[in-house]
PDB file of N, CA and C in Angstrom:
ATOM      1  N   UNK A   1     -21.969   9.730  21.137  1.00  0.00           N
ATOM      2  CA  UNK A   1     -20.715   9.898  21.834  1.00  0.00           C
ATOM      3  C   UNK A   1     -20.935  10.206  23.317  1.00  0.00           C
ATOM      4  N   UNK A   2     -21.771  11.145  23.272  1.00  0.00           N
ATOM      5  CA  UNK A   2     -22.275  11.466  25.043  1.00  0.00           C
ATOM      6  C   UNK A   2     -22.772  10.134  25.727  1.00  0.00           C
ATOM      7  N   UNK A   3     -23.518   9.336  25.078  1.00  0.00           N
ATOM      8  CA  UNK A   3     -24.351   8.217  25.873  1.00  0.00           C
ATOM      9  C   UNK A   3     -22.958   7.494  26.212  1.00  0.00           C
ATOM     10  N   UNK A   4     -21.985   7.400  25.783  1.00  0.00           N
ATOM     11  CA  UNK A   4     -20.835   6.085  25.710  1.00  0.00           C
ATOM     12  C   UNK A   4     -19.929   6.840  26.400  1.00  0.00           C
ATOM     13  N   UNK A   5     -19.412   7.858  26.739  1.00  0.00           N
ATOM     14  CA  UNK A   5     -18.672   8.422  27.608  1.00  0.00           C
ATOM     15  C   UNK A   5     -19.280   8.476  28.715  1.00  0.00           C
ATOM     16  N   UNK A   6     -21.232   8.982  29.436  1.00  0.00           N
ATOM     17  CA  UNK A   6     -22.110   8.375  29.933  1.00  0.00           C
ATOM     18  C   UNK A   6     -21.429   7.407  30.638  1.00  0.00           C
ATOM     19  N   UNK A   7     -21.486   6.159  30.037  1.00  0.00           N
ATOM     20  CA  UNK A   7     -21.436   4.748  30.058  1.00  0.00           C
ATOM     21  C   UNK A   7     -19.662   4.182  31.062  1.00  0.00           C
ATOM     22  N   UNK A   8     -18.600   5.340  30.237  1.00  0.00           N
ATOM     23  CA  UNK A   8     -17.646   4.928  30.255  1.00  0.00           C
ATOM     24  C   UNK A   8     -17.467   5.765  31.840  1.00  0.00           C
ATOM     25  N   UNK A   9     -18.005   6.580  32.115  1.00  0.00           N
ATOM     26  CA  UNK A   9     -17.817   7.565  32.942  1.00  0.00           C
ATOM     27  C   UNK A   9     -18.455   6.161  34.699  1.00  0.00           C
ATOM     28  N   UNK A  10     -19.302   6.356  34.462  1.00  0.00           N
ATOM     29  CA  UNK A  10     -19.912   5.368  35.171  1.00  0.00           C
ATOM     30  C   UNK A  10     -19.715   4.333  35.326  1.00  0.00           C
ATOM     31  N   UNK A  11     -19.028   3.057  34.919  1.00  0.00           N
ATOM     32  CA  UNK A  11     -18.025   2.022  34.826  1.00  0.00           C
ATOM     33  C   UNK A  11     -16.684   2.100  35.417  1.00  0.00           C
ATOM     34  N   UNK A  12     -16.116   3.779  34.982  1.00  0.00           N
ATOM     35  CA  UNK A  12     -14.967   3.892  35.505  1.00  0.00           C
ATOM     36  C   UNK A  12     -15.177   4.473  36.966  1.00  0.00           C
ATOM     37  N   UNK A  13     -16.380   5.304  37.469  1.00  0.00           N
ATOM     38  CA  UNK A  13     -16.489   5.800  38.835  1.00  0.00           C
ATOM     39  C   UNK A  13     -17.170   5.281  39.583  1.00  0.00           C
ATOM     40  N   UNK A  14     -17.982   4.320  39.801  1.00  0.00           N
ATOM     41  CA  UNK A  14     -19.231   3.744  40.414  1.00  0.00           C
ATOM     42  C   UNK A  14     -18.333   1.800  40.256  1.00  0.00           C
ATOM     43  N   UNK A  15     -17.485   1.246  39.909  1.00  0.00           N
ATOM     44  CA  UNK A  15     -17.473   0.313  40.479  1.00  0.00           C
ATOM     45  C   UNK A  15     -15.727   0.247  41.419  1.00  0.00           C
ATOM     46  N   UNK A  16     -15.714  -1.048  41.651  1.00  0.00           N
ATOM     47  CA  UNK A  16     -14.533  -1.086  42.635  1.00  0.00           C
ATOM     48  C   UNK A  16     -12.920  -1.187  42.454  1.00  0.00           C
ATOM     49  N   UNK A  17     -12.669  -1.704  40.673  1.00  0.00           N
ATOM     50  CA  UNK A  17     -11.762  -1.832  39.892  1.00  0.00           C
ATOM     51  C   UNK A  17     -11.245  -1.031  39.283  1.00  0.00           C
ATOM     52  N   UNK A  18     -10.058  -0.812  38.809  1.00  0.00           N
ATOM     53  CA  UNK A  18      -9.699   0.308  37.377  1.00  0.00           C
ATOM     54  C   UNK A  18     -10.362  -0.063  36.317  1.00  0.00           C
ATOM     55  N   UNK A  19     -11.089   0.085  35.741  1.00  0.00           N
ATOM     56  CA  UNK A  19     -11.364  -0.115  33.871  1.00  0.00           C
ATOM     57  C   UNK A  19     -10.255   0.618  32.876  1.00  0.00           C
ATOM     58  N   UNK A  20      -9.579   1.755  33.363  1.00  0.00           N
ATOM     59  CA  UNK A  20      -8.996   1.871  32.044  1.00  0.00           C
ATOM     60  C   UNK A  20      -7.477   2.735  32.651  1.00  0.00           C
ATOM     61  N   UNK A  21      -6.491   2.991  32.081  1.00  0.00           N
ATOM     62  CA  UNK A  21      -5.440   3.362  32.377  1.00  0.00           C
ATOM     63  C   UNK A  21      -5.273   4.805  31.821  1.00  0.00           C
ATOM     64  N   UNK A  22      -5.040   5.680  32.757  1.00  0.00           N
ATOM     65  CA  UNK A  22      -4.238   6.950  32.173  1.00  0.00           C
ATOM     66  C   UNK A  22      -2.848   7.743  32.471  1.00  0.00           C
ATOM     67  N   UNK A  23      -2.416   7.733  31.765  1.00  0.00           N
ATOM     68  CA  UNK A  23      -0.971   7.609  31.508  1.00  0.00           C
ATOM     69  C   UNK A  23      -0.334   6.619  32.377  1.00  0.00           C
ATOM     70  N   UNK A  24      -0.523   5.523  32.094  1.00  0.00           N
ATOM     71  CA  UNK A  24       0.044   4.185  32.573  1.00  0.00           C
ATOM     72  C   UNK A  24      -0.209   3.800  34.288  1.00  0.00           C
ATOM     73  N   UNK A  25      -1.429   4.829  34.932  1.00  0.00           N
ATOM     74  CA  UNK A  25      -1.556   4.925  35.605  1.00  0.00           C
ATOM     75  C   UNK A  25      -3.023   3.999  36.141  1.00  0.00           C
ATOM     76  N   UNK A  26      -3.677   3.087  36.661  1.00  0.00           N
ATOM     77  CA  UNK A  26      -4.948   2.468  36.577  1.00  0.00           C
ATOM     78  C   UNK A  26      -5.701   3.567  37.687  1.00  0.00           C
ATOM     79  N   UNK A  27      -7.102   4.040  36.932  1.00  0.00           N
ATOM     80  CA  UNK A  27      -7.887   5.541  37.572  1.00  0.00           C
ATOM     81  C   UNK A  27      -8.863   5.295  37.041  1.00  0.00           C
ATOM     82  N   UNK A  28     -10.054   6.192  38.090  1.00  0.00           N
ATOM     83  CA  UNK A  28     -11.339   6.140  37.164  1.00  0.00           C
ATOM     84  C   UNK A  28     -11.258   7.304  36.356  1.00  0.00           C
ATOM     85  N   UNK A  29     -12.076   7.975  35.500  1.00  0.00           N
ATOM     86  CA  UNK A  29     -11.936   8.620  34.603  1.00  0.00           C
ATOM     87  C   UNK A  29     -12.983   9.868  34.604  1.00  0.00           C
ATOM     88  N   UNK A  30     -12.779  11.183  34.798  1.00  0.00           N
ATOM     89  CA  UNK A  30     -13.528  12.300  34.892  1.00  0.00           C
ATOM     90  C   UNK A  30     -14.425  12.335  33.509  1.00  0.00           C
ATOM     91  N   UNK A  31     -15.257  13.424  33.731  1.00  0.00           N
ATOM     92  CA  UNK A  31     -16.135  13.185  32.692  1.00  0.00           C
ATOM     93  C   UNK A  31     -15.665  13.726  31.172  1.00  0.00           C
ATOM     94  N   UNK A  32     -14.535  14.803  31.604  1.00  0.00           N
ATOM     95  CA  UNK A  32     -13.971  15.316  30.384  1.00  0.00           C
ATOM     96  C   UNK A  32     -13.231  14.299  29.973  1.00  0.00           C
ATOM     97  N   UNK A  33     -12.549  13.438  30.809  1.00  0.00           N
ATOM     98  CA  UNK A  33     -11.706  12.447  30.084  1.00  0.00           C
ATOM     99  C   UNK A  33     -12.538  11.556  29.381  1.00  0.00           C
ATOM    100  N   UNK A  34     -13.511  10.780  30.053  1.00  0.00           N
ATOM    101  CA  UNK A  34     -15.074   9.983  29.308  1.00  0.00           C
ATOM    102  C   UNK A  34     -15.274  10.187  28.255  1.00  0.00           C
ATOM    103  N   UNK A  35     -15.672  12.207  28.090  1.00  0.00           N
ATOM    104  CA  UNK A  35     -15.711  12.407  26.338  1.00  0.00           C
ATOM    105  C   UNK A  35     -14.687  12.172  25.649  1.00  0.00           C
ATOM    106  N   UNK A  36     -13.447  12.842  25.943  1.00  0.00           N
ATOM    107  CA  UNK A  36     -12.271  13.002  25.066  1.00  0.00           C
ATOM    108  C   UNK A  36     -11.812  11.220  24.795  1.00  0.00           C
ATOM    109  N   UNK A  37     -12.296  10.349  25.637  1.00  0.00           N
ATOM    110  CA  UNK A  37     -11.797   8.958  25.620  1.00  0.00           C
ATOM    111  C   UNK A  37     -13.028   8.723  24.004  1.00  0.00           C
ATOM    112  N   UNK A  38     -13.867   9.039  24.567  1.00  0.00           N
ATOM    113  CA  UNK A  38     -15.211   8.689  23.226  1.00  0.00           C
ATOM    114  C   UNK A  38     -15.006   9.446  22.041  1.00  0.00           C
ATOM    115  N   UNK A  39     -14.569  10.419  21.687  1.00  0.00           N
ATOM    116  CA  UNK A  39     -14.189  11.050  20.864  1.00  0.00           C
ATOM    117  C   UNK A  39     -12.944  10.433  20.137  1.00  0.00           C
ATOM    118  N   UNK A  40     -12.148  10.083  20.838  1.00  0.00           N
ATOM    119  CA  UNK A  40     -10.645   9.224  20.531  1.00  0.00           C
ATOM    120  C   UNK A  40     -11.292   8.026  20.158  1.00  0.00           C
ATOM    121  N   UNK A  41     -11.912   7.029  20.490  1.00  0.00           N
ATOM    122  CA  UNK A  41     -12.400   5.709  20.000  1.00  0.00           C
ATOM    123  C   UNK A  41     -13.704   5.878  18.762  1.00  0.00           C
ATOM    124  N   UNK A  42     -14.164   6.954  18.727  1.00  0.00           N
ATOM    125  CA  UNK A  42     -15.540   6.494  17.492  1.00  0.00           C
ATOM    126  C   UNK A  42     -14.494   7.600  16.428  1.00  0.00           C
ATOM    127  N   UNK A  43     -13.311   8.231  16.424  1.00  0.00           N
ATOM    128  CA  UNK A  43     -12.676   8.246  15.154  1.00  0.00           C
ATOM    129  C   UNK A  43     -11.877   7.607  15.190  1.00  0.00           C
ATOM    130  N   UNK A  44     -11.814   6.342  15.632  1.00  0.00           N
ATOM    131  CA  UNK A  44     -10.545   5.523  15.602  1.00  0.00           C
ATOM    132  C   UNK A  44      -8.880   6.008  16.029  1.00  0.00           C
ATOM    133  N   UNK A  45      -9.001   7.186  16.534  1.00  0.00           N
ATOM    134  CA  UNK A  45      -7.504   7.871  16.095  1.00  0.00           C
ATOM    135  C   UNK A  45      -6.819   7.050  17.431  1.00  0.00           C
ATOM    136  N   UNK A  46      -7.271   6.485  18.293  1.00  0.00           N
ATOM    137  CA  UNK A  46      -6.824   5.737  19.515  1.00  0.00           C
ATOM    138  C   UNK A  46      -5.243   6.339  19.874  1.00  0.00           C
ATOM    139  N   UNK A  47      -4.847   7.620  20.234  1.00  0.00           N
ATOM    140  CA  UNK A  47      -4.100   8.125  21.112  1.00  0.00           C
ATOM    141  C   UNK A  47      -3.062   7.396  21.828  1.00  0.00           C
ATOM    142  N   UNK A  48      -3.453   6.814  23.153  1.00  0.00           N
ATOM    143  CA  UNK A  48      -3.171   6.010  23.427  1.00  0.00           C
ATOM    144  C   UNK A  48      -2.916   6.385  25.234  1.00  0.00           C
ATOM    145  N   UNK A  49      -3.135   7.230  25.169  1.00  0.00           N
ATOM    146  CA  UNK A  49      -2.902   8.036  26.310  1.00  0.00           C
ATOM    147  C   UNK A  49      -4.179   7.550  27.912  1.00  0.00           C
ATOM    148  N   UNK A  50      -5.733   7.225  27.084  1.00  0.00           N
ATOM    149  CA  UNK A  50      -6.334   6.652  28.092  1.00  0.00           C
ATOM    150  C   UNK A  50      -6.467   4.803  27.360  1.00  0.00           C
ATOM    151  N   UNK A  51      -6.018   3.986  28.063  1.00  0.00           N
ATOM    152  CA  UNK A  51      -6.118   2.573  27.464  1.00  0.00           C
ATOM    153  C   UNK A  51      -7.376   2.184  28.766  1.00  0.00           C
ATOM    154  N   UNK A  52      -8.607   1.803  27.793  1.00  0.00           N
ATOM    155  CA  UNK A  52      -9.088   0.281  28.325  1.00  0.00           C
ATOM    156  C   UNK A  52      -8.443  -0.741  28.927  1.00  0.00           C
ATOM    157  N   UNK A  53      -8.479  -0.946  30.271  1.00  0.00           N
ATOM    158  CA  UNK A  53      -7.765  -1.860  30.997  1.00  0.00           C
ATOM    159  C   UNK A  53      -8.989  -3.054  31.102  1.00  0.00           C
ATOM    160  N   UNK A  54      -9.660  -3.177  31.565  1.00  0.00           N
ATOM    161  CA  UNK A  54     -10.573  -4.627  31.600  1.00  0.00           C
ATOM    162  C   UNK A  54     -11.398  -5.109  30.354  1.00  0.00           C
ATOM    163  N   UNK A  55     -11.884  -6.417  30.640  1.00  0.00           N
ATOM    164  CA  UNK A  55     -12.677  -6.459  29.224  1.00  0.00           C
ATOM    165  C   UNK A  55     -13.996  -6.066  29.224  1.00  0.00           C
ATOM    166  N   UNK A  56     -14.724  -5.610  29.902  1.00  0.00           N
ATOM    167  CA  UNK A  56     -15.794  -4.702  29.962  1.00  0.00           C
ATOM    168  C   UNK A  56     -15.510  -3.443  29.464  1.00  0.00           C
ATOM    169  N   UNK A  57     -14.534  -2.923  29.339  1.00  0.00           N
ATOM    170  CA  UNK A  57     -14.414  -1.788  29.040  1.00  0.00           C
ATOM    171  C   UNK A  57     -13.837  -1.777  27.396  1.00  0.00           C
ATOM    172  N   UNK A  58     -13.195  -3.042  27.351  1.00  0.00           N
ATOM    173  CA  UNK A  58     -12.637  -2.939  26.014  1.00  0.00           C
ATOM    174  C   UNK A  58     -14.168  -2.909  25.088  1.00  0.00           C
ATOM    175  N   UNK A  59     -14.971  -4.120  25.480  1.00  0.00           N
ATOM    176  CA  UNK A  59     -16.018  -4.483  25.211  1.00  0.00           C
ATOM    177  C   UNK A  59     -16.861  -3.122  24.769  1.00  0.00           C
ATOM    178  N   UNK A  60     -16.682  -2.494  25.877  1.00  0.00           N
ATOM    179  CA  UNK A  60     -18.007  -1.115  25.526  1.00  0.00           C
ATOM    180  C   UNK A  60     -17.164  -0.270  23.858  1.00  0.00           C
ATOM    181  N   UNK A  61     -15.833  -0.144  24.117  1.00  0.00           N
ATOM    182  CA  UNK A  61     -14.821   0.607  23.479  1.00  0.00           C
ATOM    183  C   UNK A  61     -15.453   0.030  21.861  1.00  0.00           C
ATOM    184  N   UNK A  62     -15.411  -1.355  21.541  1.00  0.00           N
ATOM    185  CA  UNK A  62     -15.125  -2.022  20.506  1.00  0.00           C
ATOM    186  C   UNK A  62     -16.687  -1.746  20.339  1.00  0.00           C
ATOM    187  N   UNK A  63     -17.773  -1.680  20.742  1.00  0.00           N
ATOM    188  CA  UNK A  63     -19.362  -1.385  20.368  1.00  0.00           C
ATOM    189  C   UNK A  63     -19.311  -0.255  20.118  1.00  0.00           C
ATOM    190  N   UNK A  64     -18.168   0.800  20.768  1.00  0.00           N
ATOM    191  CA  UNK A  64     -18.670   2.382  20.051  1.00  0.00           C
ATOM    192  C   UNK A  64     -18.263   2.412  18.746  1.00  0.00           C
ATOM    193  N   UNK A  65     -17.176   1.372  18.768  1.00  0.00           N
ATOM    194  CA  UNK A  65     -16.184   1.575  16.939  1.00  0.00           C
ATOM    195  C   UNK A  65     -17.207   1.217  15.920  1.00  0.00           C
ATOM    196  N   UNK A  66     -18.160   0.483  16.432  1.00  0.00           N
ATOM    197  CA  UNK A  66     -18.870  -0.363  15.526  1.00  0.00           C
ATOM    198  C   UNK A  66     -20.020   0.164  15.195  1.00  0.00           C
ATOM    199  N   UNK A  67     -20.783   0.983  16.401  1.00  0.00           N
ATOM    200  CA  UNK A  67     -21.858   1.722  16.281  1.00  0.00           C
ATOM    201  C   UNK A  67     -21.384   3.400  15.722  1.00  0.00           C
ATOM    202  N   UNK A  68     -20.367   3.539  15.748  1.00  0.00           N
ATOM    203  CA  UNK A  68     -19.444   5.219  14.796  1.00  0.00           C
ATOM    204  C   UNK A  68     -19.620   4.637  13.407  1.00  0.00           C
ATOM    205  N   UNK A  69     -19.159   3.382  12.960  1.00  0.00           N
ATOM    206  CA  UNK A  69     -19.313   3.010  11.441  1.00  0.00           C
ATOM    207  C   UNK A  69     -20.520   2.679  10.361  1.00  0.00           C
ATOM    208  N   UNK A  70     -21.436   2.668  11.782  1.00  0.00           N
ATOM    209  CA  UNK A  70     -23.004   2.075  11.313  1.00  0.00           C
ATOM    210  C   UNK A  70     -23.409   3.526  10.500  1.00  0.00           C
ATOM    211  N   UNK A  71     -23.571   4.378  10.930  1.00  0.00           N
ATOM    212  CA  UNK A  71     -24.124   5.347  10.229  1.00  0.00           C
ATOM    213  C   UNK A  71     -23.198   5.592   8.842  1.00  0.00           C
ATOM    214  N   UNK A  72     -21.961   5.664   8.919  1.00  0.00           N
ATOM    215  CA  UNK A  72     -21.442   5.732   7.443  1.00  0.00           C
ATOM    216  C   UNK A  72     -21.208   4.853   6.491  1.00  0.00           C
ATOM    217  N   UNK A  73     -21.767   3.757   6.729  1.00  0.00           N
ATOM    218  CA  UNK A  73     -21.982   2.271   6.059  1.00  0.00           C
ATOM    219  C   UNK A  73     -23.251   2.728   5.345  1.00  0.00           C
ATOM    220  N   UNK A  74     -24.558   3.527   6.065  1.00  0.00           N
ATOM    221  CA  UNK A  74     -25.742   3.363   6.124  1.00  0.00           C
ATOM    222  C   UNK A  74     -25.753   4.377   4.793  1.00  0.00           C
ATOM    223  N   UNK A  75     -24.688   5.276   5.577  1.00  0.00           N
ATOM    224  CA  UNK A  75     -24.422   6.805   4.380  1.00  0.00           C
ATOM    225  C   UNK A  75     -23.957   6.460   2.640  1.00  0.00           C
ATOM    226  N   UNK A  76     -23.411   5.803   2.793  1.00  0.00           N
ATOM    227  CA  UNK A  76     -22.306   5.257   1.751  1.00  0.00           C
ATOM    228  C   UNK A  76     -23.734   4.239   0.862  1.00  0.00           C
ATOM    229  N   UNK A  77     -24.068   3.819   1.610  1.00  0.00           N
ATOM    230  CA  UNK A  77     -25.298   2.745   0.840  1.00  0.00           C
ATOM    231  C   UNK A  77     -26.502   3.518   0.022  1.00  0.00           C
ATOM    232  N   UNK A  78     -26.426   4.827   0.822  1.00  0.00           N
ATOM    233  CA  UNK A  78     -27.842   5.581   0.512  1.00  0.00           C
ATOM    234  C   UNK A  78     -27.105   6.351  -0.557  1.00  0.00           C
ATOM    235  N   UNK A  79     -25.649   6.741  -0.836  1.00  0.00           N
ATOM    236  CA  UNK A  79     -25.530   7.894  -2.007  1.00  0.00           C
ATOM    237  C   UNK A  79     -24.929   6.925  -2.961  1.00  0.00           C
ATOM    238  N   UNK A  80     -24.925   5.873  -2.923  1.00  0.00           N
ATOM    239  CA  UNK A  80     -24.590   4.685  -4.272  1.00  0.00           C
ATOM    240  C   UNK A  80     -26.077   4.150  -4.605  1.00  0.00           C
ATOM    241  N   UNK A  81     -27.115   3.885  -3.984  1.00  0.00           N
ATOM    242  CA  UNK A  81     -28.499   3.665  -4.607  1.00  0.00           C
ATOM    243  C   UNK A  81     -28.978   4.730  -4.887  1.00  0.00           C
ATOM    244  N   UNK A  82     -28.702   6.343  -4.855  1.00  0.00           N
ATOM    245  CA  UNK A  82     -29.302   7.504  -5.556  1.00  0.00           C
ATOM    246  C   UNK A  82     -28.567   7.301  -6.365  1.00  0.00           C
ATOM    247  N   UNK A  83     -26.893   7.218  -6.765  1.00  0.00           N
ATOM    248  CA  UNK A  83     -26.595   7.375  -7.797  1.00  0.00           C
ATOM    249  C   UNK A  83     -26.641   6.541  -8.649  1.00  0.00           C
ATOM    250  N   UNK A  84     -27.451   4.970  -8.445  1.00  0.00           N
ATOM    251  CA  UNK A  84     -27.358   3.986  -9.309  1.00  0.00           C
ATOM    252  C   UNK A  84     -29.071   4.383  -9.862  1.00  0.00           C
ATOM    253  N   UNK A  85     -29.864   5.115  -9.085  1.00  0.00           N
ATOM    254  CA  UNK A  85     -30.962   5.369  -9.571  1.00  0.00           C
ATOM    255  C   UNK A  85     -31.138   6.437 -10.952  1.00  0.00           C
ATOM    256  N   UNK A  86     -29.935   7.253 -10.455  1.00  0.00           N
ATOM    257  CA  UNK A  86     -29.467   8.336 -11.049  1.00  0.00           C
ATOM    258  C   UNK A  86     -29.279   7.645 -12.654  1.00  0.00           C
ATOM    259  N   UNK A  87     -28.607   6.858 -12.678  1.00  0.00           N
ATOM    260  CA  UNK A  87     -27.855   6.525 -14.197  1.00  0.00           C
ATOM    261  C   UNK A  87     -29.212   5.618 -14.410  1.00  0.00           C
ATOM    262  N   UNK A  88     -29.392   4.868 -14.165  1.00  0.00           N
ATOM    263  CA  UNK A  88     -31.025   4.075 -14.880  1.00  0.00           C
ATOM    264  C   UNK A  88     -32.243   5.310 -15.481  1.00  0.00           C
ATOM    265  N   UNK A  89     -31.871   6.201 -14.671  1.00  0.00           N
ATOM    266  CA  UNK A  89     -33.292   6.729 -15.710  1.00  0.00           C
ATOM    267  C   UNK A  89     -32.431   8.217 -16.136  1.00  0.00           C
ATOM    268  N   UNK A  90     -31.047   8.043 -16.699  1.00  0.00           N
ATOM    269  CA  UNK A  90     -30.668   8.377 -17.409  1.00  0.00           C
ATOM    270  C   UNK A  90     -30.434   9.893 -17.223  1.00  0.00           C
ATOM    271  N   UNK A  91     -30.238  10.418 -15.938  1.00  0.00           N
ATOM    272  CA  UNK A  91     -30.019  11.558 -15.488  1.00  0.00           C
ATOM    273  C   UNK A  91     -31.690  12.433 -15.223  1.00  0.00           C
ATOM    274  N   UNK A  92     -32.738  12.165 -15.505  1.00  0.00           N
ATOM    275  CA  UNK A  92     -33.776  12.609 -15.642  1.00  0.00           C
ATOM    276  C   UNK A  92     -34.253  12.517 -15.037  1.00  0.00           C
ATOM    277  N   UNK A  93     -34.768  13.580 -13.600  1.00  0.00           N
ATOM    278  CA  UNK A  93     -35.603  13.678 -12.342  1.00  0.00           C
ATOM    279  C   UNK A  93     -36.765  14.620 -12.274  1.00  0.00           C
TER     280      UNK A  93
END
């Protein structure tokens, strides 16, 4: 979450464009907003309050959603092959 707010922070202050909108307003984005923007996009709860305005930014937005789900895809895979290991040898570890 830090590396991508990082990311978002720096995109929004270091180039010459708006990347993202807050409160309907086009701004770059402080660093507390950066996190709280990254925090709002890798739980999906999307607020709505800071919007991705360019497609670089949507772009970075839509890689954090994807890289937040990787680990609980990864999670979900690892406690269904213990528990399928689990029932083959019949509860016995």
């Amino acid at each position: 979450m830090i590396l991508f707010a990082a990311a978002y922070r720096l995109l929004s202050h270091y180039t010459g464009e708006p990347h993202f909108y807050v409160g309907n307003v086009p701004r770059a984005l402080s660093f507390s907003e950066s996190v709280y923007f990254s925090i709002v996009t890798i739980s999906t709860v999307r607020y709505g309050d800071i919007i991705p305005e360019s497609s670089l930014a949507r772009v970075l937005a839509s890689l954090e959603v994807v890289c937040g789900f990787l680990p609980l895809l990864f999670g979900v895979s690892e406690l269904l092959e213990d528990a399928r290991e689990h029932r083959c040898t019949g509860g016995l570890d």
